[in-house]
PDB file of N, CA and C in Angstrom:
ATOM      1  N   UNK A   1       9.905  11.693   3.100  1.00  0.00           N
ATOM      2  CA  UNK A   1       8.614  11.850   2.454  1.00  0.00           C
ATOM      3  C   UNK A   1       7.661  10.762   2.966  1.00  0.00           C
ATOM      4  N   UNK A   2       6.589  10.920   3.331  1.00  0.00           N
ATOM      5  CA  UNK A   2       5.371  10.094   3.443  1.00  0.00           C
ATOM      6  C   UNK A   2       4.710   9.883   2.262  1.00  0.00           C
ATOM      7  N   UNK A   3       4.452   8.459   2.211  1.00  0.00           N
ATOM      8  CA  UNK A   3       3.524   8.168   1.231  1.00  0.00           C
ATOM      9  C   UNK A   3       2.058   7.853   1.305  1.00  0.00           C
ATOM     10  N   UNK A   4       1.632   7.755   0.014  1.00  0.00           N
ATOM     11  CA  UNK A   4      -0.103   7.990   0.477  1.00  0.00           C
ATOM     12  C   UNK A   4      -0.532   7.143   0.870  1.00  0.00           C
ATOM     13  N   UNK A   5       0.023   5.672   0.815  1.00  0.00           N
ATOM     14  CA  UNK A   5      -0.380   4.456   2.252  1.00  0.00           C
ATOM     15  C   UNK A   5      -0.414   5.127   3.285  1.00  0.00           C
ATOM     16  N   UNK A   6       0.674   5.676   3.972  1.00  0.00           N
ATOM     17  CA  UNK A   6       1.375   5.609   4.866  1.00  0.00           C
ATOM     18  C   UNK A   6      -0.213   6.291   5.768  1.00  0.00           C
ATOM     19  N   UNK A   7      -0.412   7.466   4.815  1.00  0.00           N
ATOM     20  CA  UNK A   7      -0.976   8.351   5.339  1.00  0.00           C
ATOM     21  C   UNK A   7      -2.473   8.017   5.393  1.00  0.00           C
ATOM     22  N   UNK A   8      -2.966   7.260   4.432  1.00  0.00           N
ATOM     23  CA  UNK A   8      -4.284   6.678   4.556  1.00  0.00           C
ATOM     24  C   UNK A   8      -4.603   5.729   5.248  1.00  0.00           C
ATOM     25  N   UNK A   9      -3.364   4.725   6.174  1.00  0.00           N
ATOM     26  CA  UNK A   9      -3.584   3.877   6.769  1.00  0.00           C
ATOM     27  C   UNK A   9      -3.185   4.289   7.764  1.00  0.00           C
ATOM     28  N   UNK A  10      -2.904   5.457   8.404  1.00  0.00           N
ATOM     29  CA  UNK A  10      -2.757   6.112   9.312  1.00  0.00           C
ATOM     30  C   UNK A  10      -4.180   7.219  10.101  1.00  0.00           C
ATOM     31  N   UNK A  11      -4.523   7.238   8.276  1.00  0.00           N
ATOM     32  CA  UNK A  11      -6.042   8.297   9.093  1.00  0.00           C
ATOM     33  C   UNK A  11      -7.139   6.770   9.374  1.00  0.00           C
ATOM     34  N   UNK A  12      -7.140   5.915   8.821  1.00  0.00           N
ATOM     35  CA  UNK A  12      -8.210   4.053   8.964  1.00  0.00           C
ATOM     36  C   UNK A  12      -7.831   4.238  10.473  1.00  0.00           C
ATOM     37  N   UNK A  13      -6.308   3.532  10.834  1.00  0.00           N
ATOM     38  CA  UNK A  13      -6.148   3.004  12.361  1.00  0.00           C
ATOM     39  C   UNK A  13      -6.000   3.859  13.698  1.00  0.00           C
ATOM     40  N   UNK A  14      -5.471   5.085  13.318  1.00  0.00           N
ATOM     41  CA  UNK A  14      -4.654   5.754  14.110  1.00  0.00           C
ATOM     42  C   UNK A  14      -6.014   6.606  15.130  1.00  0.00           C
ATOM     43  N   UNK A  15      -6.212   6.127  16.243  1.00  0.00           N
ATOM     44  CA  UNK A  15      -7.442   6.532  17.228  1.00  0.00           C
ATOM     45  C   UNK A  15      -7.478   8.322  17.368  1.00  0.00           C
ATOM     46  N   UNK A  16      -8.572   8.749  17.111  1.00  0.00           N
ATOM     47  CA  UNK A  16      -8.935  10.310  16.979  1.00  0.00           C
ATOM     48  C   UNK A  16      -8.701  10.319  15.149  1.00  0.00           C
ATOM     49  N   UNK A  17      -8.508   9.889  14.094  1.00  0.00           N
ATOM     50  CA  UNK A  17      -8.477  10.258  12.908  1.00  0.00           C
ATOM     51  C   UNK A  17      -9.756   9.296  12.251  1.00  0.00           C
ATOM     52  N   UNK A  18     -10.070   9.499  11.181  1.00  0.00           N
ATOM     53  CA  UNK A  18     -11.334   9.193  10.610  1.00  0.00           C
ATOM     54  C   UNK A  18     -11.514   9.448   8.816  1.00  0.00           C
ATOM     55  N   UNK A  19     -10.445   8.483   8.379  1.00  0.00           N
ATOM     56  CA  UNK A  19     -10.180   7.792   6.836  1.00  0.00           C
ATOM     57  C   UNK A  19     -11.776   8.595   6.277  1.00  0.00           C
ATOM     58  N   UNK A  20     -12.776   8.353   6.283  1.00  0.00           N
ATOM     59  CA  UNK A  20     -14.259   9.073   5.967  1.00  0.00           C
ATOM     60  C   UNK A  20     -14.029  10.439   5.822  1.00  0.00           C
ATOM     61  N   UNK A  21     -12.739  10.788   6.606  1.00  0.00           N
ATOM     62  CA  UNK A  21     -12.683  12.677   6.533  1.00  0.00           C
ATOM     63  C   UNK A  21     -11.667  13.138   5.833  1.00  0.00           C
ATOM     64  N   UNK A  22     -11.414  12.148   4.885  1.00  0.00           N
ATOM     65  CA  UNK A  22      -9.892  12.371   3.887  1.00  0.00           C
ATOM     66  C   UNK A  22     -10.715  12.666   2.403  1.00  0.00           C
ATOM     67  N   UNK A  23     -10.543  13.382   1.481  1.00  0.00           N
ATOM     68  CA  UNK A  23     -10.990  13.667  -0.103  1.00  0.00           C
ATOM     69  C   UNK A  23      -9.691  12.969  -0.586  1.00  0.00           C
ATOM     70  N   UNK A  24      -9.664  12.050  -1.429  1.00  0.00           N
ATOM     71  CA  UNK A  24      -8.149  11.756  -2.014  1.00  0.00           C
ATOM     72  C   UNK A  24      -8.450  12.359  -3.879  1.00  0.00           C
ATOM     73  N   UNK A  25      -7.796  12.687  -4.015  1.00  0.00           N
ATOM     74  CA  UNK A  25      -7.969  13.353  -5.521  1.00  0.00           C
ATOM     75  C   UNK A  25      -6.673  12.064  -6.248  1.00  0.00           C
ATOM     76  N   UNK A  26      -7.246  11.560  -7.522  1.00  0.00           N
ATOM     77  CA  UNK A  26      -5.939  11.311  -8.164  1.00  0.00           C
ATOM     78  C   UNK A  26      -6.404  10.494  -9.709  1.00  0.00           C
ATOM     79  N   UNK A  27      -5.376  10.414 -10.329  1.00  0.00           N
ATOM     80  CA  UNK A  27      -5.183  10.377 -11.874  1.00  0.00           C
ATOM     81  C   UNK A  27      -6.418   9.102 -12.250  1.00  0.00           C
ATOM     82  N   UNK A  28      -7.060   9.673 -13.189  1.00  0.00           N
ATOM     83  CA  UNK A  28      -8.522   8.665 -13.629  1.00  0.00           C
ATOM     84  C   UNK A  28      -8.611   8.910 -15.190  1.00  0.00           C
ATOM     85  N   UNK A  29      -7.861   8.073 -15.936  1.00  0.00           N
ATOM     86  CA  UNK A  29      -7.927   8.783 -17.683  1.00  0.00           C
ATOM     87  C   UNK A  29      -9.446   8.715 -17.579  1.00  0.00           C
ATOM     88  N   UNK A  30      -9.578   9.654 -18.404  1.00  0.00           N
ATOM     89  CA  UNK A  30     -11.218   9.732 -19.248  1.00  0.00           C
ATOM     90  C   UNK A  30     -12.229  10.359 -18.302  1.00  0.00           C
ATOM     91  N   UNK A  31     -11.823  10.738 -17.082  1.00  0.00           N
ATOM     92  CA  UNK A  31     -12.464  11.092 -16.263  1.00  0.00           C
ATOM     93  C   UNK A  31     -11.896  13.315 -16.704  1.00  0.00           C
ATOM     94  N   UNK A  32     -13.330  13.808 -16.798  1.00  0.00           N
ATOM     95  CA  UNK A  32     -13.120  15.716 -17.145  1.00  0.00           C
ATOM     96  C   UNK A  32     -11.030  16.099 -16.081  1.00  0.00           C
ATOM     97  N   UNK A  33     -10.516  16.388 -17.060  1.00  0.00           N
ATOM     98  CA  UNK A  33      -9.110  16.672 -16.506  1.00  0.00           C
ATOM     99  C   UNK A  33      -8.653  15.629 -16.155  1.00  0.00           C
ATOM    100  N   UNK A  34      -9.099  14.327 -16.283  1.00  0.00           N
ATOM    101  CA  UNK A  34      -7.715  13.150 -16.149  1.00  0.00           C
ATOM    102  C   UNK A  34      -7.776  13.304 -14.379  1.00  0.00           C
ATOM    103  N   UNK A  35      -8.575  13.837 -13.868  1.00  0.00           N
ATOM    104  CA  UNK A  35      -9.028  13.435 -12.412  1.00  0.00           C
ATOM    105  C   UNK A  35      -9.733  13.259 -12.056  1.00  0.00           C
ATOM    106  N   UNK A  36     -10.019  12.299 -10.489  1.00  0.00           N
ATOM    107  CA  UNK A  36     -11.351  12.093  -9.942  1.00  0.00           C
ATOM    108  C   UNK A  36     -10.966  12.495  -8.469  1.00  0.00           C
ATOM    109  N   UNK A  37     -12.038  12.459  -7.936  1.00  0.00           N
ATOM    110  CA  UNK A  37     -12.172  13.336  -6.504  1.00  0.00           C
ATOM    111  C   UNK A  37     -12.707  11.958  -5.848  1.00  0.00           C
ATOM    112  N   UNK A  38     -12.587  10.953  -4.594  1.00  0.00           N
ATOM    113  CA  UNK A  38     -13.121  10.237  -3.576  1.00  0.00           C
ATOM    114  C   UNK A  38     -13.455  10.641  -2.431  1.00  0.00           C
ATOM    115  N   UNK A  39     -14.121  10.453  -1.420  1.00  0.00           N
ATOM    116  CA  UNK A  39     -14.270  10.282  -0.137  1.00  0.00           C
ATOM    117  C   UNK A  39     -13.332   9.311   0.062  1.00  0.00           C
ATOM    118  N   UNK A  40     -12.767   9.043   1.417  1.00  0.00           N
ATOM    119  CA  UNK A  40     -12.304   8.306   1.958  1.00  0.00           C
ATOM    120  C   UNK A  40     -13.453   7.114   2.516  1.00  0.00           C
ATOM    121  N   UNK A  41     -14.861   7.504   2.652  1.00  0.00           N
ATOM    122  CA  UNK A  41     -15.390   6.391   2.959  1.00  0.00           C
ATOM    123  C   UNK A  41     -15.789   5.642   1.237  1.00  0.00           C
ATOM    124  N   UNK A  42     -15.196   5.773   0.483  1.00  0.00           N
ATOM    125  CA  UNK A  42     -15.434   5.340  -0.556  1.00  0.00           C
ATOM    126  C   UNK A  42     -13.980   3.950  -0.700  1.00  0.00           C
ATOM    127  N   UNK A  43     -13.279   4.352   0.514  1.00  0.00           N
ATOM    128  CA  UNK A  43     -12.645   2.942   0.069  1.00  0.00           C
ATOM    129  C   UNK A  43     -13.010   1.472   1.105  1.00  0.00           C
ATOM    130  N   UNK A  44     -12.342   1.068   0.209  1.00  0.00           N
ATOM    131  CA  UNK A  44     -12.954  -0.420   1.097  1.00  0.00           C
ATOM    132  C   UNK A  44     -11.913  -1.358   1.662  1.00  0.00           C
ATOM    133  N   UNK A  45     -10.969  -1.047   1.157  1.00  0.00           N
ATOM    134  CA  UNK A  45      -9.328  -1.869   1.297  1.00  0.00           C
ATOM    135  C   UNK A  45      -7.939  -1.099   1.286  1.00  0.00           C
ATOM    136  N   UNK A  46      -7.475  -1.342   1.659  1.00  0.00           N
ATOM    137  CA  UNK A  46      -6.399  -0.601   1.340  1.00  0.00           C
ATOM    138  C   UNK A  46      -5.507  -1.870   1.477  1.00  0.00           C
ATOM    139  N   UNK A  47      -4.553  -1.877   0.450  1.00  0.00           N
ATOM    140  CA  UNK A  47      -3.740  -3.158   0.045  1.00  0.00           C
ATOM    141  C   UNK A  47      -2.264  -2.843  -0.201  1.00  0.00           C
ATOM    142  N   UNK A  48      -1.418  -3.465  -0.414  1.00  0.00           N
ATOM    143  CA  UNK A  48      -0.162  -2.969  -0.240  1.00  0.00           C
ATOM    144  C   UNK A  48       0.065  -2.085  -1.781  1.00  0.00           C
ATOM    145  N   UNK A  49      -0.423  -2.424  -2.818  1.00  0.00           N
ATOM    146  CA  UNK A  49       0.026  -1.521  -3.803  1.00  0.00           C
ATOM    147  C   UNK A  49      -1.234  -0.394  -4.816  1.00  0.00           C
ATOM    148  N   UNK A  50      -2.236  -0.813  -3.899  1.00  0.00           N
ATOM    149  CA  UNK A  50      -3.599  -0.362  -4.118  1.00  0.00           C
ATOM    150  C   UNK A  50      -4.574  -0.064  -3.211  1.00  0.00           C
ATOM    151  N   UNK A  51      -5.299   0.825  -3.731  1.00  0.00           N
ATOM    152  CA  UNK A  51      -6.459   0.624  -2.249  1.00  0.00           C
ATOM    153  C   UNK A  51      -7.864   0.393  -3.303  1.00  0.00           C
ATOM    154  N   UNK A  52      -8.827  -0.064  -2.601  1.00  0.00           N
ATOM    155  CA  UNK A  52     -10.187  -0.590  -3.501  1.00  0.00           C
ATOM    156  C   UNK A  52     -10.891   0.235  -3.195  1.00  0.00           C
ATOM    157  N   UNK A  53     -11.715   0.328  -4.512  1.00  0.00           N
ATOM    158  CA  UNK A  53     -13.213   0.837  -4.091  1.00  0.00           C
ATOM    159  C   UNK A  53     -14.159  -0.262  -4.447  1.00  0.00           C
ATOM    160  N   UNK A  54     -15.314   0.041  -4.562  1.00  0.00           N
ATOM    161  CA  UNK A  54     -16.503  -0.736  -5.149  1.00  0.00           C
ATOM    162  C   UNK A  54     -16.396  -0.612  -6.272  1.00  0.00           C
ATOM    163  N   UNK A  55     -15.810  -0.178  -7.885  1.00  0.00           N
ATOM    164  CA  UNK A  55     -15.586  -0.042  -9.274  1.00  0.00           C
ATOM    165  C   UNK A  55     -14.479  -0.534  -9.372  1.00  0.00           C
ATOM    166  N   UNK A  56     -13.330  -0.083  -8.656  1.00  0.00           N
ATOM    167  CA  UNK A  56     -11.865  -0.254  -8.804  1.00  0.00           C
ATOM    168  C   UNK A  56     -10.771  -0.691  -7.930  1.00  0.00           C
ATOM    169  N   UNK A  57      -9.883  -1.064  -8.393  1.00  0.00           N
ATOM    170  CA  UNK A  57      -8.360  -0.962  -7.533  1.00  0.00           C
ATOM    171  C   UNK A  57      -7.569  -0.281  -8.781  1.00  0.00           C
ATOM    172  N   UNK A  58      -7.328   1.616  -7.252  1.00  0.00           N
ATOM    173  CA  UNK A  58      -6.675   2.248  -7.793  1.00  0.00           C
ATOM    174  C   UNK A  58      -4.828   1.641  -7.479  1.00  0.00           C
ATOM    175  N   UNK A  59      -3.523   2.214  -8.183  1.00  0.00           N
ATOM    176  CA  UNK A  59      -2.691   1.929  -7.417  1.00  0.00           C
ATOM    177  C   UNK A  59      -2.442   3.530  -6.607  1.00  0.00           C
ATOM    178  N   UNK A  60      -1.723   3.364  -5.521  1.00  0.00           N
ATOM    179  CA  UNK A  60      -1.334   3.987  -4.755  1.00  0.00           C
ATOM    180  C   UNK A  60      -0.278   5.224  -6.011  1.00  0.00           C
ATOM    181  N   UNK A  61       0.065   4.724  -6.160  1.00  0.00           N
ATOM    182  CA  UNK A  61       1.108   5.886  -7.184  1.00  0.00           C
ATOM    183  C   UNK A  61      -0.046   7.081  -8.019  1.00  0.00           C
ATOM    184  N   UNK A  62      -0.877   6.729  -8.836  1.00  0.00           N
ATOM    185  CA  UNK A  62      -1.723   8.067  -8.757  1.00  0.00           C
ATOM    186  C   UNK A  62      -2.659   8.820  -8.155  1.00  0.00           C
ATOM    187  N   UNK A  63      -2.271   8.591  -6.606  1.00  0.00           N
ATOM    188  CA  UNK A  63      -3.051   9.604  -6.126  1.00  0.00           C
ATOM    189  C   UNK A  63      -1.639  10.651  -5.821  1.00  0.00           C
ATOM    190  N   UNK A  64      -2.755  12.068  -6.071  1.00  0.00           N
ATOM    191  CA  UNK A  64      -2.143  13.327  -6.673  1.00  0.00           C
ATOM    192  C   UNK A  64      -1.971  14.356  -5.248  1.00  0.00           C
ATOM    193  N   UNK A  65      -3.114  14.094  -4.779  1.00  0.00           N
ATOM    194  CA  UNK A  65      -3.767  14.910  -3.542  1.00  0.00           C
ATOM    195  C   UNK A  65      -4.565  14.319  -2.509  1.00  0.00           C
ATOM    196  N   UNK A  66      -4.438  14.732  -1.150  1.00  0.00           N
ATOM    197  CA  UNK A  66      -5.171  14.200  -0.262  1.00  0.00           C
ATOM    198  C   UNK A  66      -5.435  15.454   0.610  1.00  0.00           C
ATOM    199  N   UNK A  67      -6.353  15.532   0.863  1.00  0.00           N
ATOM    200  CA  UNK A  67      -7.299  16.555   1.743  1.00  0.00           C
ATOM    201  C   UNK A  67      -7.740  15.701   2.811  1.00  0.00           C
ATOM    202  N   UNK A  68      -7.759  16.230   4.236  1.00  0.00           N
ATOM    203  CA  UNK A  68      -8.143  16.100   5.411  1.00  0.00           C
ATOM    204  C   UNK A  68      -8.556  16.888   6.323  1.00  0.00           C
ATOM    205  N   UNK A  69      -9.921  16.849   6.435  1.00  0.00           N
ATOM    206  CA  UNK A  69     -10.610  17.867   7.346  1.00  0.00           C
ATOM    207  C   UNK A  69     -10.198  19.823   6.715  1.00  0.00           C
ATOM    208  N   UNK A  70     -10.162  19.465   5.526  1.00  0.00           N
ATOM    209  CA  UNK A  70     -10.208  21.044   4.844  1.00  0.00           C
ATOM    210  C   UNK A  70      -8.541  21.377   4.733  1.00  0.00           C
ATOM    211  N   UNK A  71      -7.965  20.407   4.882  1.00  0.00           N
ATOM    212  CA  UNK A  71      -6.342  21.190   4.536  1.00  0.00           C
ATOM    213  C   UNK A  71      -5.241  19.703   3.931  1.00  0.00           C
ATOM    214  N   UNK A  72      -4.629  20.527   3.329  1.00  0.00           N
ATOM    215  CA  UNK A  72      -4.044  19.432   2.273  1.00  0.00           C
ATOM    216  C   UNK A  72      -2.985  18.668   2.849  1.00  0.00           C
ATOM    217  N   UNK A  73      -2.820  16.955   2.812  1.00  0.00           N
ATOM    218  CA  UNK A  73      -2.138  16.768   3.732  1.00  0.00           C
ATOM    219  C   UNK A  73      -0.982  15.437   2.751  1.00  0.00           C
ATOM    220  N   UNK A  74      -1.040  15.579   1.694  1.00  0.00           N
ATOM    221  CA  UNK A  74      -0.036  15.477   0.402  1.00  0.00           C
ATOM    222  C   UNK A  74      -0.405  15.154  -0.675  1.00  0.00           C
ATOM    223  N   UNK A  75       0.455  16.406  -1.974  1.00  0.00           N
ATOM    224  CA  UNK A  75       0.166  17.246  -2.378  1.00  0.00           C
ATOM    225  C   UNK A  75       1.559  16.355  -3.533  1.00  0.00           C
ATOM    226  N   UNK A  76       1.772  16.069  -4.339  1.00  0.00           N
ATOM    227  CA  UNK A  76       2.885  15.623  -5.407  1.00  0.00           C
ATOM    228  C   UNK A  76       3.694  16.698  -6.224  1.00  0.00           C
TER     229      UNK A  76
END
């Protein structure tokens, strides 16, 4: 199994991919359905047990979904 580091710090470094073209969906209490939807250019860090935005450090464990370039690329 790949994890959603694995895979988000793979679309940041990995030459021809583009972290900006990832949607990451994942668990946000209080947010309509207990989810929120990101851009990938919405993060700013990615850290070993979290990645940042400008509001938050989510941890890596609730993200639910990741979309890339229109197709789902893990899915929990």
């Amino acid at each position: 199994m790949t994890y959603p580091r694995e895979i988000l710090n793979e679309l940041r470094w990995k030459p021809g991919e583009d972290l900006a073209e990832a949607q990451i969906t994942y668990v946000h209490w209080g947010a309509p359905g207990d989810e929120m939807t990101i851009s990938g250019n919405d993060i700013n860090e990615l850290e070993r047990s979290f990645f940042v935005t400008k509001d938050a450090k989510i941890p890596f464990h609730r993200i639910k979904l990741i979309r890339y370039r229109g197709r789902v690329i893990f899915d929990v």
